[in-house]
C-alpha atoms as a PDB file:
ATOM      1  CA  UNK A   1      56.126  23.903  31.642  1.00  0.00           C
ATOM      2  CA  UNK A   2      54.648  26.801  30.665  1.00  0.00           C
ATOM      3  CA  UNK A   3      51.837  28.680  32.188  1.00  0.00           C
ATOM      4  CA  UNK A   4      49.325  27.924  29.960  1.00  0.00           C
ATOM      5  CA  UNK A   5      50.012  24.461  29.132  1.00  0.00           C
ATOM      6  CA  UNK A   6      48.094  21.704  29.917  1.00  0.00           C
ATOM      7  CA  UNK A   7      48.841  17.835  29.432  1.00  0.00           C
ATOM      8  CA  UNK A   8      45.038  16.945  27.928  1.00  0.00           C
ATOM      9  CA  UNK A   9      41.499  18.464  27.364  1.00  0.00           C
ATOM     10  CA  UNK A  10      39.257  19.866  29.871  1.00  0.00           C
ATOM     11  CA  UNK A  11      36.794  20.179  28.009  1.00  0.00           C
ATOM     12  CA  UNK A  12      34.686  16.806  27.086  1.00  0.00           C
ATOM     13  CA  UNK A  13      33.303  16.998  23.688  1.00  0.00           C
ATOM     14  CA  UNK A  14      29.887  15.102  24.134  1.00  0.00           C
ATOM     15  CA  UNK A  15      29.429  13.226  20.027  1.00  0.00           C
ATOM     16  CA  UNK A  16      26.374  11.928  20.814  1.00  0.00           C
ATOM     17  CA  UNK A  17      23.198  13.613  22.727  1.00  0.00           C
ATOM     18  CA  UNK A  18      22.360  12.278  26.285  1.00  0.00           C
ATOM     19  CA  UNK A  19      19.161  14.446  27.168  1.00  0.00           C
ATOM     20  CA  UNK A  20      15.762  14.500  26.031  1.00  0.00           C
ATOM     21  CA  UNK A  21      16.145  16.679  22.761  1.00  0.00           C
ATOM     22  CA  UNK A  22      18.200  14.000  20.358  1.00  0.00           C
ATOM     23  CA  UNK A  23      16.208  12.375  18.005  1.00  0.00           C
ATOM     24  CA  UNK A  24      14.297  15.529  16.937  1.00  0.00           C
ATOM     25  CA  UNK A  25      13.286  15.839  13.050  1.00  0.00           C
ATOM     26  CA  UNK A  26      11.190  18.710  11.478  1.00  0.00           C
ATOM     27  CA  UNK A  27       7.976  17.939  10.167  1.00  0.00           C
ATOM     28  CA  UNK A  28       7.858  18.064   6.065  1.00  0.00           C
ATOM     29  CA  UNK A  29       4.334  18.696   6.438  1.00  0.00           C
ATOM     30  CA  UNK A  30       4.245  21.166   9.384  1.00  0.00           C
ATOM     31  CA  UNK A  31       7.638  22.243  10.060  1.00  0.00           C
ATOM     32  CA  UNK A  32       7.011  22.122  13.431  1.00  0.00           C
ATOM     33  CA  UNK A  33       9.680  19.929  15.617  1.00  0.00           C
ATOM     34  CA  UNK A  34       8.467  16.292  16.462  1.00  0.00           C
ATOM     35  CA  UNK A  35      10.546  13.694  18.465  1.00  0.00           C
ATOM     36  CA  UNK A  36      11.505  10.389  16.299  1.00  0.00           C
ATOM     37  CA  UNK A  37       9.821   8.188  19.129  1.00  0.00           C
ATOM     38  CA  UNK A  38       7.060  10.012  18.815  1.00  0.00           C
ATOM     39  CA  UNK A  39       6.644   9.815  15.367  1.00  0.00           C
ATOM     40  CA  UNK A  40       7.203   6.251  15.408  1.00  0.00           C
ATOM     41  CA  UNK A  41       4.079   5.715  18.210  1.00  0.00           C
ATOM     42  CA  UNK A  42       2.057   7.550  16.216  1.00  0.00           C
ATOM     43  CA  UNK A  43       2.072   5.068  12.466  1.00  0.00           C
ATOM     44  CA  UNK A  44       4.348   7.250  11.584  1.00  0.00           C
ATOM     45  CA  UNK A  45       2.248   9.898  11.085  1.00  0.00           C
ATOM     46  CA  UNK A  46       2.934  13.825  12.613  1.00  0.00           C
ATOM     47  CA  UNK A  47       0.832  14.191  15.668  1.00  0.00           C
ATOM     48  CA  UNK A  48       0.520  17.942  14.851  1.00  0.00           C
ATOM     49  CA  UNK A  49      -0.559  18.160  11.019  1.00  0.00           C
ATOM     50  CA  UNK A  50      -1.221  14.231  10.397  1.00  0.00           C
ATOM     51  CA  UNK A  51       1.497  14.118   7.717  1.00  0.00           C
ATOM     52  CA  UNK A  52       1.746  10.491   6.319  1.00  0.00           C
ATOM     53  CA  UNK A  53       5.304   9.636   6.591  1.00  0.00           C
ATOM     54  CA  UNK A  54       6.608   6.235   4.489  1.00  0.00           C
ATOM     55  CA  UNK A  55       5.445   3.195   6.416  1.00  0.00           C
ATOM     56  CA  UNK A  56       7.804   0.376   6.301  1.00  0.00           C
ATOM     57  CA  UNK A  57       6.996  -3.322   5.041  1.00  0.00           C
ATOM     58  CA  UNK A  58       6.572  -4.983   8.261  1.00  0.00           C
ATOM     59  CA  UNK A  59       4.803  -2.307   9.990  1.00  0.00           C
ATOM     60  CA  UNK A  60       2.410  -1.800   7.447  1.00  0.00           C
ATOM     61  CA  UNK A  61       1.585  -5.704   7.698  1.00  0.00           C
ATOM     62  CA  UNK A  62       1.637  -5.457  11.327  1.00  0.00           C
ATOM     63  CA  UNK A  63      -0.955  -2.630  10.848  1.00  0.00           C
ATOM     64  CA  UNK A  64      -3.421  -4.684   8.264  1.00  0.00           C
ATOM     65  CA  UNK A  65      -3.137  -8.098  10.340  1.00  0.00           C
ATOM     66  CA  UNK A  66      -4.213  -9.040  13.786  1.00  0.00           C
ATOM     67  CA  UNK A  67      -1.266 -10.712  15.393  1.00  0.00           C
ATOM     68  CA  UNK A  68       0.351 -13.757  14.697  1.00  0.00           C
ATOM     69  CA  UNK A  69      -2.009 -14.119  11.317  1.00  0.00           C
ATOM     70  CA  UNK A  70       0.095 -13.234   8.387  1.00  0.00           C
ATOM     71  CA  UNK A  71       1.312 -16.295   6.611  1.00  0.00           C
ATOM     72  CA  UNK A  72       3.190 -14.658   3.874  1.00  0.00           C
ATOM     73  CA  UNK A  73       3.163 -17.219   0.571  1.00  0.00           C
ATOM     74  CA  UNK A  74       5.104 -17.739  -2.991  1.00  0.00           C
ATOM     75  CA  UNK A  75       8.643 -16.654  -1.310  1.00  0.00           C
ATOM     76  CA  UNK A  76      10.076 -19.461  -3.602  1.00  0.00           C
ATOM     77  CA  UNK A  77       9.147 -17.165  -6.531  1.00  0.00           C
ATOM     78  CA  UNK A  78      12.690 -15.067  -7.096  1.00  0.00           C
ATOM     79  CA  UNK A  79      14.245 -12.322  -9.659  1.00  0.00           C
ATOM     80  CA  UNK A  80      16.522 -13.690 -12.079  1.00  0.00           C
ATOM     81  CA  UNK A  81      18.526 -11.173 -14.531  1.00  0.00           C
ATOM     82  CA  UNK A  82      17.303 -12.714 -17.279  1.00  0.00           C
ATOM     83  CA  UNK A  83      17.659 -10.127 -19.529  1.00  0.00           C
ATOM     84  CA  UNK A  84      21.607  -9.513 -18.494  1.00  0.00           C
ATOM     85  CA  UNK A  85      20.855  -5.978 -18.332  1.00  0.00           C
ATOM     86  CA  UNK A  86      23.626  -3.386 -17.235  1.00  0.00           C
ATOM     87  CA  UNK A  87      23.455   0.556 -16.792  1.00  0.00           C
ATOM     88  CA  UNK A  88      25.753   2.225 -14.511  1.00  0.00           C
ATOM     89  CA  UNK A  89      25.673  -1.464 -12.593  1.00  0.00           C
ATOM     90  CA  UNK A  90      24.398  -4.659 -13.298  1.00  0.00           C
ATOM     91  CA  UNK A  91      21.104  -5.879 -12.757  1.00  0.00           C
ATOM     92  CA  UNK A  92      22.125  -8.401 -10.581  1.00  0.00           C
ATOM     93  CA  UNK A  93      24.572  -6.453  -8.292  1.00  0.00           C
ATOM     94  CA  UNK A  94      21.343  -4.095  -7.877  1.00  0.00           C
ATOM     95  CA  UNK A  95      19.019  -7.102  -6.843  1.00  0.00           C
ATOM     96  CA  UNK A  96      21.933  -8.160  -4.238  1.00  0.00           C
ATOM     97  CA  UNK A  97      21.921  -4.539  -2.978  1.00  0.00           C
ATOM     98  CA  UNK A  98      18.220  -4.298  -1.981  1.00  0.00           C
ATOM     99  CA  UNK A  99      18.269  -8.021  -1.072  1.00  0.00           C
ATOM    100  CA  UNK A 100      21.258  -6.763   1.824  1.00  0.00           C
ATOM    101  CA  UNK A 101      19.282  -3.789   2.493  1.00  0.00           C
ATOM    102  CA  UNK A 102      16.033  -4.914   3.075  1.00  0.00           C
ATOM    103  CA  UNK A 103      16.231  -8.653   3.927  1.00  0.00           C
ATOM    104  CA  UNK A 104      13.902  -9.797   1.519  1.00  0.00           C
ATOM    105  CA  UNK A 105      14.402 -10.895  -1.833  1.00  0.00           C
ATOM    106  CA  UNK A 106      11.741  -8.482  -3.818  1.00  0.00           C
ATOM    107  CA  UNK A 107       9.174  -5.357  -4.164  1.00  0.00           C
ATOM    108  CA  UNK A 108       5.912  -7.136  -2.839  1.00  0.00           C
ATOM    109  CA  UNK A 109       5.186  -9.411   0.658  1.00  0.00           C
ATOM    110  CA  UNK A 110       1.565 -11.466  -0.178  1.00  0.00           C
ATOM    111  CA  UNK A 111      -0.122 -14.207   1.889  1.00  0.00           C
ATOM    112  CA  UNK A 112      -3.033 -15.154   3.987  1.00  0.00           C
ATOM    113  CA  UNK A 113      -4.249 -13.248   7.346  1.00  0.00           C
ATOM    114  CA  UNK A 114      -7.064 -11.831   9.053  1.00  0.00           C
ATOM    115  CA  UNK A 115      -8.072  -8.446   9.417  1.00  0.00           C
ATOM    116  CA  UNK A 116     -10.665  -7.819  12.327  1.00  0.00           C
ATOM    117  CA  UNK A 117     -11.620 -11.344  12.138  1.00  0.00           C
ATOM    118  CA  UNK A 118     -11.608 -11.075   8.637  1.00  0.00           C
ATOM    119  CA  UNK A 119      -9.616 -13.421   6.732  1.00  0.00           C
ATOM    120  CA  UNK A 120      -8.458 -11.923   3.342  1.00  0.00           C
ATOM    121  CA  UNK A 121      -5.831 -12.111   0.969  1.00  0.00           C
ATOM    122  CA  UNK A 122      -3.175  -8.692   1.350  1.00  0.00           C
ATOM    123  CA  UNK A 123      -0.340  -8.289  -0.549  1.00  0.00           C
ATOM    124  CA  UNK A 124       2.188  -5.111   0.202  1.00  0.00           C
ATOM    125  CA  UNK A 125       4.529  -3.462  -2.098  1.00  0.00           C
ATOM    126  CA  UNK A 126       7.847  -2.635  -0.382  1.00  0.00           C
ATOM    127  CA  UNK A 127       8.902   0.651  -1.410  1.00  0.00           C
ATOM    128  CA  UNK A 128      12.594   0.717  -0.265  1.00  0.00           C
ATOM    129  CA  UNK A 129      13.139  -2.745  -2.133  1.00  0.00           C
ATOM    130  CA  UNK A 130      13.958  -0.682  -5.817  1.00  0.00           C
ATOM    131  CA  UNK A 131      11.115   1.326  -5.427  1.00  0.00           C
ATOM    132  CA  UNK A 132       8.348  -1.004  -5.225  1.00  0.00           C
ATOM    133  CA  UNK A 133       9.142  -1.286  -8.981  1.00  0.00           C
ATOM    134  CA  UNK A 134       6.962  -3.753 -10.373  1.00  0.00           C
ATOM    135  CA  UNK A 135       9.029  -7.185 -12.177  1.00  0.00           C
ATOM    136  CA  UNK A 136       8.459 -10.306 -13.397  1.00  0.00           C
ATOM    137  CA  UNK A 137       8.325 -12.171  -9.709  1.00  0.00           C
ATOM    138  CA  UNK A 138       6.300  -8.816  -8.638  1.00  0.00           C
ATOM    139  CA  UNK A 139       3.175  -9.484 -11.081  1.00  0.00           C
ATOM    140  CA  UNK A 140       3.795 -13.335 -10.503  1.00  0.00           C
ATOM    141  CA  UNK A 141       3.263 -13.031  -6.866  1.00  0.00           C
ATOM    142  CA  UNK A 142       0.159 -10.611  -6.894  1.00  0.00           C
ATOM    143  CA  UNK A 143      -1.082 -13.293  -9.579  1.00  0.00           C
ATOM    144  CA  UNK A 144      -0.716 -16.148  -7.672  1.00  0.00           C
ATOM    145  CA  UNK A 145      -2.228 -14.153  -4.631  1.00  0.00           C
ATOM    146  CA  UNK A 146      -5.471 -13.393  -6.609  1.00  0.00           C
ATOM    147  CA  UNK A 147      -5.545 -16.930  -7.807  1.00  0.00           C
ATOM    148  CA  UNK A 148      -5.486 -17.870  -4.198  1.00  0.00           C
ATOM    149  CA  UNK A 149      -7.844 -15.601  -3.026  1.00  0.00           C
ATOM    150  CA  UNK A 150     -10.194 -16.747  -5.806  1.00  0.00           C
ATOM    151  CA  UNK A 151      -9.720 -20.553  -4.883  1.00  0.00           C
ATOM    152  CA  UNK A 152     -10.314 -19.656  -1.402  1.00  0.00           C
ATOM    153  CA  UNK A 153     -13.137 -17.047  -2.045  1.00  0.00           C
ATOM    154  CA  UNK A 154     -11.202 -14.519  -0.107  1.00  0.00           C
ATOM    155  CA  UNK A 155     -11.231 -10.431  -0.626  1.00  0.00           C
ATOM    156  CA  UNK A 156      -8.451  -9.020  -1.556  1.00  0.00           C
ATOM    157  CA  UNK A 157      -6.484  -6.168  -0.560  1.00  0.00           C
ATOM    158  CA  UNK A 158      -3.536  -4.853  -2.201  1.00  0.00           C
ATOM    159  CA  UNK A 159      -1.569  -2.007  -1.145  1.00  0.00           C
ATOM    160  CA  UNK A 160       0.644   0.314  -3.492  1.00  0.00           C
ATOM    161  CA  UNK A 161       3.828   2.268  -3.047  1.00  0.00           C
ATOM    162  CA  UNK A 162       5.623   1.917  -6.155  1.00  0.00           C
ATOM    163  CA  UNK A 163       7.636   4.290  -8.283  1.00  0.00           C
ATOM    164  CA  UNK A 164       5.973   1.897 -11.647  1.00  0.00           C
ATOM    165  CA  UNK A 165       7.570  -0.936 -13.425  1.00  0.00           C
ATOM    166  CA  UNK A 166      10.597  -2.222 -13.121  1.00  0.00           C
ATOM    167  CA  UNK A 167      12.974  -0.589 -16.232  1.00  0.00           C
ATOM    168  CA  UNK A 168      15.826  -3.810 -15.941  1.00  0.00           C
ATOM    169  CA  UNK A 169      12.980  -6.022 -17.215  1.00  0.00           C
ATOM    170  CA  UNK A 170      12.080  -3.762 -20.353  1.00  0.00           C
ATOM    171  CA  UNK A 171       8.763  -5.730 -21.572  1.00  0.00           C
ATOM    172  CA  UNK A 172       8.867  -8.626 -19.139  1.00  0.00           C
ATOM    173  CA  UNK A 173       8.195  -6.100 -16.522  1.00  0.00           C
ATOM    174  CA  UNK A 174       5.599  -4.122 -18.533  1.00  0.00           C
ATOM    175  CA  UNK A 175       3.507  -7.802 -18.997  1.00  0.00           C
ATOM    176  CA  UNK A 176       2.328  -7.877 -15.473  1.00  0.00           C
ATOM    177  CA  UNK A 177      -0.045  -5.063 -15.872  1.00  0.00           C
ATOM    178  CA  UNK A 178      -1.858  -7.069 -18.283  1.00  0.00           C
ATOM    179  CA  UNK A 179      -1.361 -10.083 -16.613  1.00  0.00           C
ATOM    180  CA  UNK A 180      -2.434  -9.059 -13.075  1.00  0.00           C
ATOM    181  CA  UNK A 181      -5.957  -7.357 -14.921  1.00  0.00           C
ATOM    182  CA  UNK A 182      -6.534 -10.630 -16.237  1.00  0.00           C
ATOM    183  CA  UNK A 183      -6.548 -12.092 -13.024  1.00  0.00           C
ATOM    184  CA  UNK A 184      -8.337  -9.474 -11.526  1.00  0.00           C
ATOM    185  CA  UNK A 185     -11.089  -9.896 -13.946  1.00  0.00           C
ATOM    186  CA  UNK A 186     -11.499 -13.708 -13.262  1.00  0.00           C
ATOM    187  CA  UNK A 187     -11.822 -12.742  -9.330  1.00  0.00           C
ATOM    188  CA  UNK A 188     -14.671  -9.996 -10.569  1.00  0.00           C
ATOM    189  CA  UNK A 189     -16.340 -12.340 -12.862  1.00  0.00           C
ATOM    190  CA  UNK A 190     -16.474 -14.852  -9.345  1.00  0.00           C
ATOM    191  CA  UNK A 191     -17.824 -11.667  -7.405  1.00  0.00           C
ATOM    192  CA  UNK A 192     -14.881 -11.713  -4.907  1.00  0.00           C
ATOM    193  CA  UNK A 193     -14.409  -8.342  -3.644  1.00  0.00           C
ATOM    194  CA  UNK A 194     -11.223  -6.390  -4.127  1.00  0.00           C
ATOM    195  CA  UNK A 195      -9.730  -3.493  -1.912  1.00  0.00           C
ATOM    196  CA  UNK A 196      -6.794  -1.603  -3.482  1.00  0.00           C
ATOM    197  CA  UNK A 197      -4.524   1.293  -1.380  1.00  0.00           C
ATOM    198  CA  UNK A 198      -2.834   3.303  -2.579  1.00  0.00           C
ATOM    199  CA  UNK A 199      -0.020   4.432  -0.792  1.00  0.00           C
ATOM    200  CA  UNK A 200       2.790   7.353  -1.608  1.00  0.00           C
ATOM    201  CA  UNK A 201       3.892   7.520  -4.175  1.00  0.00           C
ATOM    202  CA  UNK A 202       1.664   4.826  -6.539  1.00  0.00           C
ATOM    203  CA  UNK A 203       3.155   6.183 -10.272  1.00  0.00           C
ATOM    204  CA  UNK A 204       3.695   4.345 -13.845  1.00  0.00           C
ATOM    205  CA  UNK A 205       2.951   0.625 -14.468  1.00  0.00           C
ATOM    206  CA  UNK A 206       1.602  -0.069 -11.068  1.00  0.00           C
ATOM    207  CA  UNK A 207      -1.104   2.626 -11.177  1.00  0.00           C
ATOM    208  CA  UNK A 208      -1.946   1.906 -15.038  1.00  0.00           C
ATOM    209  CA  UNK A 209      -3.091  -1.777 -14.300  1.00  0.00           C
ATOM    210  CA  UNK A 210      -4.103  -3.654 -10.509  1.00  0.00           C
ATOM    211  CA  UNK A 211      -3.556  -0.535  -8.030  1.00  0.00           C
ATOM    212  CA  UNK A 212      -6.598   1.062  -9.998  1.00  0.00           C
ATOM    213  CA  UNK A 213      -8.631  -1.722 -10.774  1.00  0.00           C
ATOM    214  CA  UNK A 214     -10.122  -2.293  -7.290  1.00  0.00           C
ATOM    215  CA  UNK A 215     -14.143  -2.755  -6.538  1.00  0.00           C
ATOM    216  CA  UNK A 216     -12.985   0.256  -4.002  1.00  0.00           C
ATOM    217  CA  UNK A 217     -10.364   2.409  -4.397  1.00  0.00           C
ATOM    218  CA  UNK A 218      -9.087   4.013  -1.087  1.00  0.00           C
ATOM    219  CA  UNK A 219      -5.796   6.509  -0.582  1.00  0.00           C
ATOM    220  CA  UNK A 220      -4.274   7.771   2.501  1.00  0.00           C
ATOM    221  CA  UNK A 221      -4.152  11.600   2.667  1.00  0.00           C
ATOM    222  CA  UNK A 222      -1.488  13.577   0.268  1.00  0.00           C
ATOM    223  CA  UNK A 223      -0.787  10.815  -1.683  1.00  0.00           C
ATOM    224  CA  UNK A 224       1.265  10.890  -5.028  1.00  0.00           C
ATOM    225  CA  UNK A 225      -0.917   8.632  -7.494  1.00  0.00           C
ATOM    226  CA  UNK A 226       0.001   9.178 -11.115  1.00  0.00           C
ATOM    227  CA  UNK A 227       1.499   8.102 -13.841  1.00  0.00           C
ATOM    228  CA  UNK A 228       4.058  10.217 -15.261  1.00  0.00           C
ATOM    229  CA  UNK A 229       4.994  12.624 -12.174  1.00  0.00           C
ATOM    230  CA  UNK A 230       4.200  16.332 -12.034  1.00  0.00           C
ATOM    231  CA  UNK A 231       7.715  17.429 -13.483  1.00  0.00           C
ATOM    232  CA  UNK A 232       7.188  15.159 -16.199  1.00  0.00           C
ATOM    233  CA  UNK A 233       3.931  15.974 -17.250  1.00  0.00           C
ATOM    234  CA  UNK A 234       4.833  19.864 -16.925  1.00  0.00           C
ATOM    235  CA  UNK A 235       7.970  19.358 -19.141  1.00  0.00           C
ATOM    236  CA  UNK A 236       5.765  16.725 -21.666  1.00  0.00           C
ATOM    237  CA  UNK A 237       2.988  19.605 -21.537  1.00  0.00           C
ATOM    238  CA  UNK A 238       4.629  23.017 -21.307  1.00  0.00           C
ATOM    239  CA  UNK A 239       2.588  24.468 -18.518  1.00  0.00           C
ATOM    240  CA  UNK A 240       2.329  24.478 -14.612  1.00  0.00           C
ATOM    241  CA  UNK A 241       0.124  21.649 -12.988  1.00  0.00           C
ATOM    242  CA  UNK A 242      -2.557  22.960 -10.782  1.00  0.00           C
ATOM    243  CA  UNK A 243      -1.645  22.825  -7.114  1.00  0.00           C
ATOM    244  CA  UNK A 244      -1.992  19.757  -5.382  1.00  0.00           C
ATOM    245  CA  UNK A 245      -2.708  17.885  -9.147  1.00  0.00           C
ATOM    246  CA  UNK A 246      -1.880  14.413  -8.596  1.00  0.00           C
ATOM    247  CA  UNK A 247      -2.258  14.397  -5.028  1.00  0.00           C
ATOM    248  CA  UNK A 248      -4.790  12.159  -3.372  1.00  0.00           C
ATOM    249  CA  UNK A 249      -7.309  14.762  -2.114  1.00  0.00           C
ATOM    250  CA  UNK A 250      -7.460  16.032  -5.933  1.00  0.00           C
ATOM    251  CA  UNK A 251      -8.219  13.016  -7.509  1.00  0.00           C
ATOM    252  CA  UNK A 252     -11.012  12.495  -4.832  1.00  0.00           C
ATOM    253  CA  UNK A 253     -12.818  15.763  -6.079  1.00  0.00           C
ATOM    254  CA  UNK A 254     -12.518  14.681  -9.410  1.00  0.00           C
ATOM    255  CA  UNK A 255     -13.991  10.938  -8.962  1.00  0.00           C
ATOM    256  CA  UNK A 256     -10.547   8.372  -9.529  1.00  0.00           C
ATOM    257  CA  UNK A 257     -10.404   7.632  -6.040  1.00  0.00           C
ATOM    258  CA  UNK A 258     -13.599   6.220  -3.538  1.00  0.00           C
ATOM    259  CA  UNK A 259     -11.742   7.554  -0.529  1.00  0.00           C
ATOM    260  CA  UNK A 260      -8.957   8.791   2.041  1.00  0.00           C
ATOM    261  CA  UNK A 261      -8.135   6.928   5.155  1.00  0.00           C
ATOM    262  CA  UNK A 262      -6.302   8.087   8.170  1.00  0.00           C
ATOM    263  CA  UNK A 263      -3.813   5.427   8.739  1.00  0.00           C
ATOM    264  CA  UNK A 264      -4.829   5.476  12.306  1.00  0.00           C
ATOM    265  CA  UNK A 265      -8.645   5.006  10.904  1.00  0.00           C
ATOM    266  CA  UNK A 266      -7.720   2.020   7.775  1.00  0.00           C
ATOM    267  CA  UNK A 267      -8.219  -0.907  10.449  1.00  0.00           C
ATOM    268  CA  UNK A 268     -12.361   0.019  11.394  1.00  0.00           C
ATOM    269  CA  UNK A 269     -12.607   1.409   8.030  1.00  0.00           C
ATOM    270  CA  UNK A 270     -11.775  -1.771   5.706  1.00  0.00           C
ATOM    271  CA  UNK A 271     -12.745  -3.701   8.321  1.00  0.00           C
ATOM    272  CA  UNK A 272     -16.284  -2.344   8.052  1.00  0.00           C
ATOM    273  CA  UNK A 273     -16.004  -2.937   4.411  1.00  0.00           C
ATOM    274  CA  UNK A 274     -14.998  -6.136   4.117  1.00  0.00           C
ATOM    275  CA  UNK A 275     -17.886  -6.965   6.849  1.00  0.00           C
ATOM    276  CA  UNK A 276     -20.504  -5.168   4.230  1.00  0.00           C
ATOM    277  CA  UNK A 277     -18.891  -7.726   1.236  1.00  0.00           C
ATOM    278  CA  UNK A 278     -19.488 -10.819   3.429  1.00  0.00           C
ATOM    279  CA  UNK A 279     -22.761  -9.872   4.724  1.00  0.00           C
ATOM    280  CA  UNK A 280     -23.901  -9.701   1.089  1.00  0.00           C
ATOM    281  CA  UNK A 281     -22.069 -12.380  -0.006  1.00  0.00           C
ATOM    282  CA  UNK A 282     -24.190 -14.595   2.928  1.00  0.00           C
ATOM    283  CA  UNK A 283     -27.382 -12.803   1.588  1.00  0.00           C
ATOM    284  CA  UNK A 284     -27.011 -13.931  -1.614  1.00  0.00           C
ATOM    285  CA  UNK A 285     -25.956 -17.405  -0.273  1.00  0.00           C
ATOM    286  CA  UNK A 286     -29.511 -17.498   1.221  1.00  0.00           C
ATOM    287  CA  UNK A 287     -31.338 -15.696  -1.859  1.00  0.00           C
ATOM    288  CA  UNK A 288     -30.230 -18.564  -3.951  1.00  0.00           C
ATOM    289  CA  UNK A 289     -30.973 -21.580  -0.828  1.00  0.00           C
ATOM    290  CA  UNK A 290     -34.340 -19.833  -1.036  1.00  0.00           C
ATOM    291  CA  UNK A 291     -33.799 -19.154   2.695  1.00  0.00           C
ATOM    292  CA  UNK A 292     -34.301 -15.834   2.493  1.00  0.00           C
ATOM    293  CA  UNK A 293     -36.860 -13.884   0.684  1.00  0.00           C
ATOM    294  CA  UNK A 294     -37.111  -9.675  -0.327  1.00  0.00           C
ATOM    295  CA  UNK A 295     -39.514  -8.409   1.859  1.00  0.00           C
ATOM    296  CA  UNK A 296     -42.761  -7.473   0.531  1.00  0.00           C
ATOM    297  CA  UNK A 297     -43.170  -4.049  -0.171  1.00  0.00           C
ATOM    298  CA  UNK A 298     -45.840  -2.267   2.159  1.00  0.00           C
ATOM    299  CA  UNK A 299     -48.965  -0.468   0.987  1.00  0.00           C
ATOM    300  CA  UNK A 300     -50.304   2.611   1.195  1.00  0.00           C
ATOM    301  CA  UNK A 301     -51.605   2.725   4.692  1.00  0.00           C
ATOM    302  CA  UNK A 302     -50.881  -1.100   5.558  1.00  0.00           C
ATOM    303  CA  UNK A 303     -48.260  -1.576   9.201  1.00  0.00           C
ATOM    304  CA  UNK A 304     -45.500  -3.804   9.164  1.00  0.00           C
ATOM    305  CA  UNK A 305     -48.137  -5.841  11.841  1.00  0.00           C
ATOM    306  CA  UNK A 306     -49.813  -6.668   8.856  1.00  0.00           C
ATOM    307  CA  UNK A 307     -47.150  -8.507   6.837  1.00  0.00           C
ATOM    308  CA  UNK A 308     -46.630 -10.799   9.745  1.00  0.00           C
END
């Protein structure tokens, strides 16, 4: 045996790390280093910059519910290829793809739950289901969730995340914009108030019908909302966008959107509005019982004593 032989390694090649330091990610937003776990405890937002990461599905409902509430509806409704379409794959082999991947059988959750208290109709586009692309069973869920929430005189809130509609569907797809505005214009004409998020990204279809249609309009910070995206537009156009164009805190300035929410603030903050919709909806309740009555307006000079 020679000298410098040895029968196995002494060195031990660790694959996977042990100490505190695995599961570190740099912040798109910051660059700075964040921990995974950290991240994750946080709504997936950076604790240093408040970067909005993706949210997933579940969480997001587990955000916009109070526990145990969310009774999701109309899973019966499912994609069909109808349309036999094929590009590099088959329609249908892609539907079984994000089926396996996600666990759920399309784009959008919907159903009943309370928020604060609050029971309202919420309906969530899944983003890593195909993009949150918008189909056929996509509109005809949101539809039958506004129908609901007008039958059960419930508020709505919808949330977006969608890259627009779904291209396998050519036209069938495109028809849900006009037939979720038509739905969302019988819950208006009933006075039923509607919330719409808007998530990133909201682009195409989605943002050119329901996602923009709401009473309120709210966006989380640094948002994508368009609909053609910024390399698109440049290359339709022939000219650089302004910085930050599309973004949420741009369309803000220039009157599109009502608002931007914190995720760690979109609980209090719809909550509060929802509680403004039903306080007015009970005052008008009582306006037309005759139970309550304006006050009258005081005089010059006269106390409120005076009125009583």
């Amino acid at each position: 045996m020679g000298f410098f032989s040895r029968s196995g390694p002494k060195i031990k090649v660790q694959t996977t790390k042990k100490d505190s330091f695995s599961g570190w990610i740099q912040c798109s937003g910051c660059s700075e280093l964040i921990h995974a776990n950290e991240l994750q405890q946080n709504l997936n937002c950076c604790p240093k910059c408040q970067h909005h990461y993706r949210l997933s599905l579940e969480k997001r409902i587990e955000l916009l519910s109070d526990p145990g509430t969310f009774q999701e509806l109309f899973t019966n409704v499912r994609p069909v290829d109808e349309l036999s379409f094929f590009d590099t794959e088959s329609y249908e082999k892609r539907l079984r793809d994000a089926t396996g991947k996600t666990g759920r059988t399309e784009a959008v959750a919907v159903g009943i739950c309370e928020l604060e208290g609050h029971k309202i109709a919420l309906g969530v586009l899944d983003f890593s289901f195909m993009g949150g692309s918008m189909g056929s069973v996509v509109g005809e869920r949101l539809t039958l969730l506004i129908e609901e929430a007008l039958r059960l005189r419930l508020p709505l809130l919808l949330v977006s995340a969608s890259g627009g509609a779904r291209m396998q569907e050519s036209t069938l797809s495109l028809m849900q914009m006009a037939k979720t505005a038509a739905a969302l214009a019988k819950l208006h004409e009933a006075h039923i108030p509607y919330i719409s998020l808007l998530t990133n990204p909201t682009t195409g279809g989605v943002t050119a019908s329901f996602a923009t249609l709401g009473d309120l309009i709210f966006a989380e910070p640094d948002a994508l909302i368009a609909f053609a995206g910024p390399r698109v537009v440049e290359q339709t156009i022939g000219q650089k966008l302004p910085p930050n164009a599309q973004k949420s805190e741009f369309l803000l300035e220039r009157g599109m959107i009502d608002g931007i929410i914190k995720r760690s603030d979109l609980r209090s903050r719809l909550a509060f509005f929802f509680d403004f919709f039903n306080s007015k909806d009970q005052l008008a309740e009582k306006t037309a019982l005759g139970v309550y009555r304006e006050p009258t307006p005081l005089r010059s000079g006269q106390s409120e004593e005076a009125l009583i």
